[in-house]
N, C-alpha and C. Protein backbone atom coordinates (compact mmCIF):
# COMPACT_ATOMS: atom_id res chain seq x y z
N UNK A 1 99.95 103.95 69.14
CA UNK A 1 101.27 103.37 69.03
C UNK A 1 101.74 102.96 70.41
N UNK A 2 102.30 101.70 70.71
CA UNK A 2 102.48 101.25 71.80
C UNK A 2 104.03 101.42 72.14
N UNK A 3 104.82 101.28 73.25
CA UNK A 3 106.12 101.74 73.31
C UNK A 3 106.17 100.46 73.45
N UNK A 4 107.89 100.06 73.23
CA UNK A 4 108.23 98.38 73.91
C UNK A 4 107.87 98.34 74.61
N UNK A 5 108.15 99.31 75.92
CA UNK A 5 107.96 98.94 77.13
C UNK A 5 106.43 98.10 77.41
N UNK A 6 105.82 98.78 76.65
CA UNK A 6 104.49 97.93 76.83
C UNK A 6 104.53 96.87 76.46
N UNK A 7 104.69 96.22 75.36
CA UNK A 7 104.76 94.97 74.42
C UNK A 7 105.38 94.31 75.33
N UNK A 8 106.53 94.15 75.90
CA UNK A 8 107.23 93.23 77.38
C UNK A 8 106.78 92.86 78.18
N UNK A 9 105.74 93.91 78.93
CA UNK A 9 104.89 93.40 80.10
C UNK A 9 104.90 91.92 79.91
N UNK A 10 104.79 91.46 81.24
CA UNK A 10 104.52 89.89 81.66
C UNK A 10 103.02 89.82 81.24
N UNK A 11 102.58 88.65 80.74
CA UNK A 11 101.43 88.05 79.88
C UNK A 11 101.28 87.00 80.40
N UNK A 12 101.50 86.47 80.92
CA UNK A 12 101.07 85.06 82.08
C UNK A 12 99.55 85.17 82.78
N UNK A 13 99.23 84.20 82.66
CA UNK A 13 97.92 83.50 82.55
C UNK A 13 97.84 83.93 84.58
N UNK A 14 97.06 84.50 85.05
CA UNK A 14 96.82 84.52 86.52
C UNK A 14 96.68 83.31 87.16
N UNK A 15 97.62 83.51 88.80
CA UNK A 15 97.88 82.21 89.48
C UNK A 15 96.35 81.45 89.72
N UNK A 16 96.46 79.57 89.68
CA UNK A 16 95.21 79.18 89.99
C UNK A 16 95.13 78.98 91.44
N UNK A 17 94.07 79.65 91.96
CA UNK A 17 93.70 79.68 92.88
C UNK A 17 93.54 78.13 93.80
N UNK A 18 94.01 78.04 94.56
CA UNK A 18 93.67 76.72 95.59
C UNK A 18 92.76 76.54 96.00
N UNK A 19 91.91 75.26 95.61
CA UNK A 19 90.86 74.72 96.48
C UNK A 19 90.33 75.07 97.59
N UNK A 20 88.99 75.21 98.23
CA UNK A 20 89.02 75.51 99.44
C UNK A 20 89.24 74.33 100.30
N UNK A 21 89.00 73.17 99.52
CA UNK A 21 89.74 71.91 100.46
C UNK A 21 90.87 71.60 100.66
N UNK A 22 91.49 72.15 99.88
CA UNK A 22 93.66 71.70 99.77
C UNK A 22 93.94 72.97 100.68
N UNK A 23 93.09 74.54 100.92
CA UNK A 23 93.44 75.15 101.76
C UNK A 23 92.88 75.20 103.22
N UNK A 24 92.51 74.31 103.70
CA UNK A 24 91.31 73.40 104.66
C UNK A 24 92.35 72.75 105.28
N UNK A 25 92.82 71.72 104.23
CA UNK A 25 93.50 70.71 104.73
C UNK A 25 95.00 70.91 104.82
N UNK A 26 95.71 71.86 104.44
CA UNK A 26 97.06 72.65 104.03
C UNK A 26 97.60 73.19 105.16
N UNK A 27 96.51 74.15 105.35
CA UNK A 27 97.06 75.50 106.07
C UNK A 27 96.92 75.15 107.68
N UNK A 28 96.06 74.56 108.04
CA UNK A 28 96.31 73.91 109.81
C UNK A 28 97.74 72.84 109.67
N UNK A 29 97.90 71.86 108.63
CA UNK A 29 99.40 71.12 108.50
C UNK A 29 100.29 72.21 108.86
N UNK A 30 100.64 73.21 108.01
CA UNK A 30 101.54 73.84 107.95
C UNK A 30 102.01 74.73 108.91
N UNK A 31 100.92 75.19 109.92
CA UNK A 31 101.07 75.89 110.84
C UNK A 31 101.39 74.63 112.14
N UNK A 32 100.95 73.92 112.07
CA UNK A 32 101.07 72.90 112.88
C UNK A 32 102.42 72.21 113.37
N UNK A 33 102.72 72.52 111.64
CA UNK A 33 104.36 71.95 111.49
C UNK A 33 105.26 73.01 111.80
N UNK A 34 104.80 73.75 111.53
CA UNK A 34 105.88 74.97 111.89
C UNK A 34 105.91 75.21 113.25
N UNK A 35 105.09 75.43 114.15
CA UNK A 35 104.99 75.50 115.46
C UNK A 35 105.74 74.31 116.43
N UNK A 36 105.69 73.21 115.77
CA UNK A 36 106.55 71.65 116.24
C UNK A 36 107.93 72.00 115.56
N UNK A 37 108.53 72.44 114.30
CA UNK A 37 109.85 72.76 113.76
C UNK A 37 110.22 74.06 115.29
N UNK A 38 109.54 74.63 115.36
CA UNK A 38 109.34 75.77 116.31
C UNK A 38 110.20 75.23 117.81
N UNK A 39 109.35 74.58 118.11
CA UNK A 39 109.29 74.02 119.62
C UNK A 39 110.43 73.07 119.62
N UNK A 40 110.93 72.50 118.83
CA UNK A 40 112.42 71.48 118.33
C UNK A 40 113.52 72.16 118.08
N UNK A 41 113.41 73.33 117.77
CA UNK A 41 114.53 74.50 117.38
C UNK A 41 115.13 75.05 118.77
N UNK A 42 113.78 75.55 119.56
CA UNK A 42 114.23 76.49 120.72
C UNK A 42 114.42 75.25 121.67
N UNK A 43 113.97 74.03 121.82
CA UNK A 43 114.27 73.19 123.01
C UNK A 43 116.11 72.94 122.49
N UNK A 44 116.06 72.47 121.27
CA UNK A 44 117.43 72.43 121.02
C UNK A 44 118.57 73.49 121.26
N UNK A 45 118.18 74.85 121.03
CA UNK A 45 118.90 75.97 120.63
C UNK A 45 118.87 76.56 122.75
N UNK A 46 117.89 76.56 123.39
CA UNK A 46 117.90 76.43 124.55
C UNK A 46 118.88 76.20 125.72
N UNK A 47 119.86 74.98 125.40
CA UNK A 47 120.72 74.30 126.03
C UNK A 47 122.32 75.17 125.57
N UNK A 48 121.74 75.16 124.38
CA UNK A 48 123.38 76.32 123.74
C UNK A 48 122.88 77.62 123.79
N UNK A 49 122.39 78.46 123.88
CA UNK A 49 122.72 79.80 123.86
C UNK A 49 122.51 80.41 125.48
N UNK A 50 123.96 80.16 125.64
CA UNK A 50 123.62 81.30 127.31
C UNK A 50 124.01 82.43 126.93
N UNK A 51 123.44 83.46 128.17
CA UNK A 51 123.90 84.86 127.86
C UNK A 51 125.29 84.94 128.46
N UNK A 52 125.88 85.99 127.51
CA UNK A 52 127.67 85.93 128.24
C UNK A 52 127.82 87.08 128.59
N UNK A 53 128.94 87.67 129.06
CA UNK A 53 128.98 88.82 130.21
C UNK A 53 127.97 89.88 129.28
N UNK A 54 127.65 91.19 130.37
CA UNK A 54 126.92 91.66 130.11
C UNK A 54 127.75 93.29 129.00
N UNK A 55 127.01 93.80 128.00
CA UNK A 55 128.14 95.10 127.76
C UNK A 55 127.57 95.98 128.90
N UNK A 56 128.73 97.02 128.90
CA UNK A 56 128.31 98.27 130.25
C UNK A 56 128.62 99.17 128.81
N UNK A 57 127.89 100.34 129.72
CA UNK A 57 127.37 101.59 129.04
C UNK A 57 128.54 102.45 129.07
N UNK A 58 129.08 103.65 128.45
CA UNK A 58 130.82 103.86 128.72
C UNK A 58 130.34 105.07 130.16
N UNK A 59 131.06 105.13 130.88
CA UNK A 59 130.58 106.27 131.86
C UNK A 59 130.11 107.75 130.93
N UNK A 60 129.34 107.89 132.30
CA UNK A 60 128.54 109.28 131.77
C UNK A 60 129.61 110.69 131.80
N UNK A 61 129.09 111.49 130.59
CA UNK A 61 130.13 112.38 130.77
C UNK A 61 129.08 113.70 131.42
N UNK A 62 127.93 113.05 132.25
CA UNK A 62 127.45 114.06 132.89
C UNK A 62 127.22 114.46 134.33
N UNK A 63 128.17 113.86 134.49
CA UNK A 63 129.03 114.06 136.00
C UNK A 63 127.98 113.30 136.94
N UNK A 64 127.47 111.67 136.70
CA UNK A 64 126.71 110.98 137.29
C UNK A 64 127.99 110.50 138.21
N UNK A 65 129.09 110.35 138.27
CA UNK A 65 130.25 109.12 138.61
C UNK A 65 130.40 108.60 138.25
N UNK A 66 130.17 108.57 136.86
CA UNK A 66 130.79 107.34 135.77
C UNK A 66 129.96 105.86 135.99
N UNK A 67 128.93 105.95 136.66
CA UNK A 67 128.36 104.36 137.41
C UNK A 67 127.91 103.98 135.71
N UNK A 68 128.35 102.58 135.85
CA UNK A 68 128.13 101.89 134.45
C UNK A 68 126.55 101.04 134.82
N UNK A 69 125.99 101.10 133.89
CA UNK A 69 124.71 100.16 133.78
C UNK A 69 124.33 99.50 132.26
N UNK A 70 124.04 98.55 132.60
CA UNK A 70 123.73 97.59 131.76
C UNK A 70 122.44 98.30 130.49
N UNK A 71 122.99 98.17 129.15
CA UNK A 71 121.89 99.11 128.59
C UNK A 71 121.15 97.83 128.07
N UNK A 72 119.57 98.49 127.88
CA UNK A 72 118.68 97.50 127.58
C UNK A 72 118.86 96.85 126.09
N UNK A 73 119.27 97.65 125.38
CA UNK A 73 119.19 97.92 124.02
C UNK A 73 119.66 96.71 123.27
N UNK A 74 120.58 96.40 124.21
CA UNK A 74 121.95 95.14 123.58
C UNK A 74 121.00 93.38 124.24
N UNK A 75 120.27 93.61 125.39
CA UNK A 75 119.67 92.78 125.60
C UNK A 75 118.37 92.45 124.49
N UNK A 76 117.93 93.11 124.03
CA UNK A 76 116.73 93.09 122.78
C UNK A 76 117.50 93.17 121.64
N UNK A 77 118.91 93.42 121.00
CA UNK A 77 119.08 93.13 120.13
C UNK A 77 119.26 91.57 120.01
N UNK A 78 119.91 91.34 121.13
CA UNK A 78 120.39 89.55 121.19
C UNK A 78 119.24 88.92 121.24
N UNK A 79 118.07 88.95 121.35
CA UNK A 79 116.89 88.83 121.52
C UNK A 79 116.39 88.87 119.75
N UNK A 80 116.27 89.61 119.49
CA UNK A 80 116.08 89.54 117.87
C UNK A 80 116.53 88.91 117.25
N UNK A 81 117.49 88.62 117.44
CA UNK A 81 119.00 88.06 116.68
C UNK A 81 118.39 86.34 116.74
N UNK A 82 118.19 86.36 117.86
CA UNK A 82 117.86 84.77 118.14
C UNK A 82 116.67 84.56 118.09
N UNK A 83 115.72 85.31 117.43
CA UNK A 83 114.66 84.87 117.21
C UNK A 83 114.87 85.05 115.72
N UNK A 84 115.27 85.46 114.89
CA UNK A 84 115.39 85.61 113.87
C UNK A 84 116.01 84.15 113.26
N UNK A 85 116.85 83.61 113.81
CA UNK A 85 117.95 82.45 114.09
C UNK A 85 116.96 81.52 114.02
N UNK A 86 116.21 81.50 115.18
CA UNK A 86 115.68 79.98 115.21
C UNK A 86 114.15 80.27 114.08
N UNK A 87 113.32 80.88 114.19
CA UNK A 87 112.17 81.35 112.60
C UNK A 87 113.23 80.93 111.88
N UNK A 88 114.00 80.94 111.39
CA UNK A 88 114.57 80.52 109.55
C UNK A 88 115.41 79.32 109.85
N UNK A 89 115.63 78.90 111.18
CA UNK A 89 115.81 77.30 111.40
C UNK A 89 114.57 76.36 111.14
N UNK A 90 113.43 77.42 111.77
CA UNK A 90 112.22 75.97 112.00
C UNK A 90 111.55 76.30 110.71
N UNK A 91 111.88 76.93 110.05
CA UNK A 91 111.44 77.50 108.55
C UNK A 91 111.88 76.09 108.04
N UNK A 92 113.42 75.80 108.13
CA UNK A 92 113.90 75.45 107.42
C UNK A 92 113.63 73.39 107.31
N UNK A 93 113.41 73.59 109.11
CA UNK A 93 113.07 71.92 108.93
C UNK A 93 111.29 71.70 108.90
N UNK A 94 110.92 72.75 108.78
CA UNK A 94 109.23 72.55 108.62
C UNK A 94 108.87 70.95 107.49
N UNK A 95 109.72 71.19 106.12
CA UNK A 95 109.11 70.04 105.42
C UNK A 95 109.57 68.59 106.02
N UNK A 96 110.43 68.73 106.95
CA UNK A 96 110.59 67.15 107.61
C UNK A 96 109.42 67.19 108.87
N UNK A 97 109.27 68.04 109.40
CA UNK A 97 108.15 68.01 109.85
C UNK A 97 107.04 67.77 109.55
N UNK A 98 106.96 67.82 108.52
CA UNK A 98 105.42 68.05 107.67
C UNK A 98 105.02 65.93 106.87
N UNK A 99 106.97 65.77 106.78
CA UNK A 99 106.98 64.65 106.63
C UNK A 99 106.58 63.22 107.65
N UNK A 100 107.03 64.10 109.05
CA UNK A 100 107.01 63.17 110.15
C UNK A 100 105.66 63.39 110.36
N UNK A 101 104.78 64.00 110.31
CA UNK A 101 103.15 64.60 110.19
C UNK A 101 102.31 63.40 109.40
N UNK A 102 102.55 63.38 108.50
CA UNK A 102 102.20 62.88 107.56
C UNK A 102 102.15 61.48 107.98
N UNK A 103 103.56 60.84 108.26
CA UNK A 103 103.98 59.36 108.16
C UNK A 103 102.68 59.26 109.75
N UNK A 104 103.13 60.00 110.66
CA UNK A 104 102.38 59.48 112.38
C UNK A 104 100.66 59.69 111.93
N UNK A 105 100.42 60.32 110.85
CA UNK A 105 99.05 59.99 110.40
C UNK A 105 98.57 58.89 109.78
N UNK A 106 99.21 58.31 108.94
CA UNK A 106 99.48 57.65 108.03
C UNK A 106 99.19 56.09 108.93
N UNK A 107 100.49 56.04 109.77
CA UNK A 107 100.83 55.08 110.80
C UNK A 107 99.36 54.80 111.56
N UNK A 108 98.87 55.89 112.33
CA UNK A 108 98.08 56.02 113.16
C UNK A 108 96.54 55.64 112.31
N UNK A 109 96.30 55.75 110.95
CA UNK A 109 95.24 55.11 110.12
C UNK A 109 95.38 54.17 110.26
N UNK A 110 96.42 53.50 109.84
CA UNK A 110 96.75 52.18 109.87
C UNK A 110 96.49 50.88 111.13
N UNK A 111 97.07 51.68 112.13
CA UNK A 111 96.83 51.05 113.42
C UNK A 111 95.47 50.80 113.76
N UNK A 112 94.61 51.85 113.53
CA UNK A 112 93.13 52.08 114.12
C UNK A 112 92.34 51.67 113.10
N UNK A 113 93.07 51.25 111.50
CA UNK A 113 92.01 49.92 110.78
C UNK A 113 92.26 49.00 111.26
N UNK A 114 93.91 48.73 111.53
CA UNK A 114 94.07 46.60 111.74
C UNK A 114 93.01 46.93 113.53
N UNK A 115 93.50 47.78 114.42
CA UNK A 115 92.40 47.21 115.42
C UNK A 115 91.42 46.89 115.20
N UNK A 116 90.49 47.97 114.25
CA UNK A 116 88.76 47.99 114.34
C UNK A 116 88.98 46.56 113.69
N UNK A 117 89.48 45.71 112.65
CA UNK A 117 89.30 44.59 112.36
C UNK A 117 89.57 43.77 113.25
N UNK A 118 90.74 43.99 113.94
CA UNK A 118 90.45 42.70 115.67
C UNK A 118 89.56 43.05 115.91
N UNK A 119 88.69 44.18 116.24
CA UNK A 119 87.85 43.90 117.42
C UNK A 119 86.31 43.25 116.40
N UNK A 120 86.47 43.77 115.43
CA UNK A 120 84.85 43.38 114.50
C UNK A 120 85.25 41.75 114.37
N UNK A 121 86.62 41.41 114.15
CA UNK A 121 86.94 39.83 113.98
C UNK A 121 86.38 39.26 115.40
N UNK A 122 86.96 39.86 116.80
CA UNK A 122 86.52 38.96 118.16
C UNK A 122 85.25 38.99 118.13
N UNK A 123 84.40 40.36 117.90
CA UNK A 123 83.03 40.57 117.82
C UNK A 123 82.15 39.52 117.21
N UNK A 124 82.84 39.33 115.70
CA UNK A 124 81.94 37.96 115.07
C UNK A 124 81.57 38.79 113.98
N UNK A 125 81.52 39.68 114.01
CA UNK A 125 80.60 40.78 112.68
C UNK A 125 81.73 40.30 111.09
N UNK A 126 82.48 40.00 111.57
CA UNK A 126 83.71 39.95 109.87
C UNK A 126 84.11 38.66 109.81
């Protein structure tokens, strides 16, 4: 005797696996693009994020003299923070990237057939 709970289980047909050519040809795009969304994020994000005053530590209550120092802690959080920031920025423009990828390939086929036909046309061969 089976409980509902069983009878519910998900019954879906297992994911189809990707080509080893669509993952050939995929997975260098995508990293490619992401690393250029990457490098467009922080050159942009670069110019705007300065660091602003620093926090101080509250004086010590262990009879150092109260000397305040800069704790590391707050410097690596802001650090996370902004890396976290720009990953789910260049996340986010990866598919225009992937678009502008595409088109400067696209373009760049294009260019390097009409040449090879000038030059096979001056050549005499076409």
């Amino acid at each position: 005797m089976t409980s509902p709970a069983a009878s519910t289980r998900n019954t879906s047909p297992p994911p189809v696996a990707d080509s080893l050519l669509a993952r050939y040809l995929t997975t260098p795009l995508f990293f490619a693009a992401f690393l250029l969304s990457f490098l467009l994020v922080d050159t942009r994000n670069h110019n705007i994020t300065q660091p602003t005053t620093s926090r101080k530590a509250p004086p010590s209550s262990s009879g150092g003299g109260g000397t305040e120092k800069e704790e590391p802690w707050v410097w690596r959080a802001r650090r996370r923070r902004l890396a976290r920031l720009e990953i789910g920025q260049a996340l986010e423009m990866r598919r225009l990237v992937v678009g502008a990828l595409l088109l400067g390939v696209g373009v760049g086929c294009g260019g390097a057939w009409w040449v090879g036909r000038w030059v096979l046309r001056v050549v005499g061969w076409l």
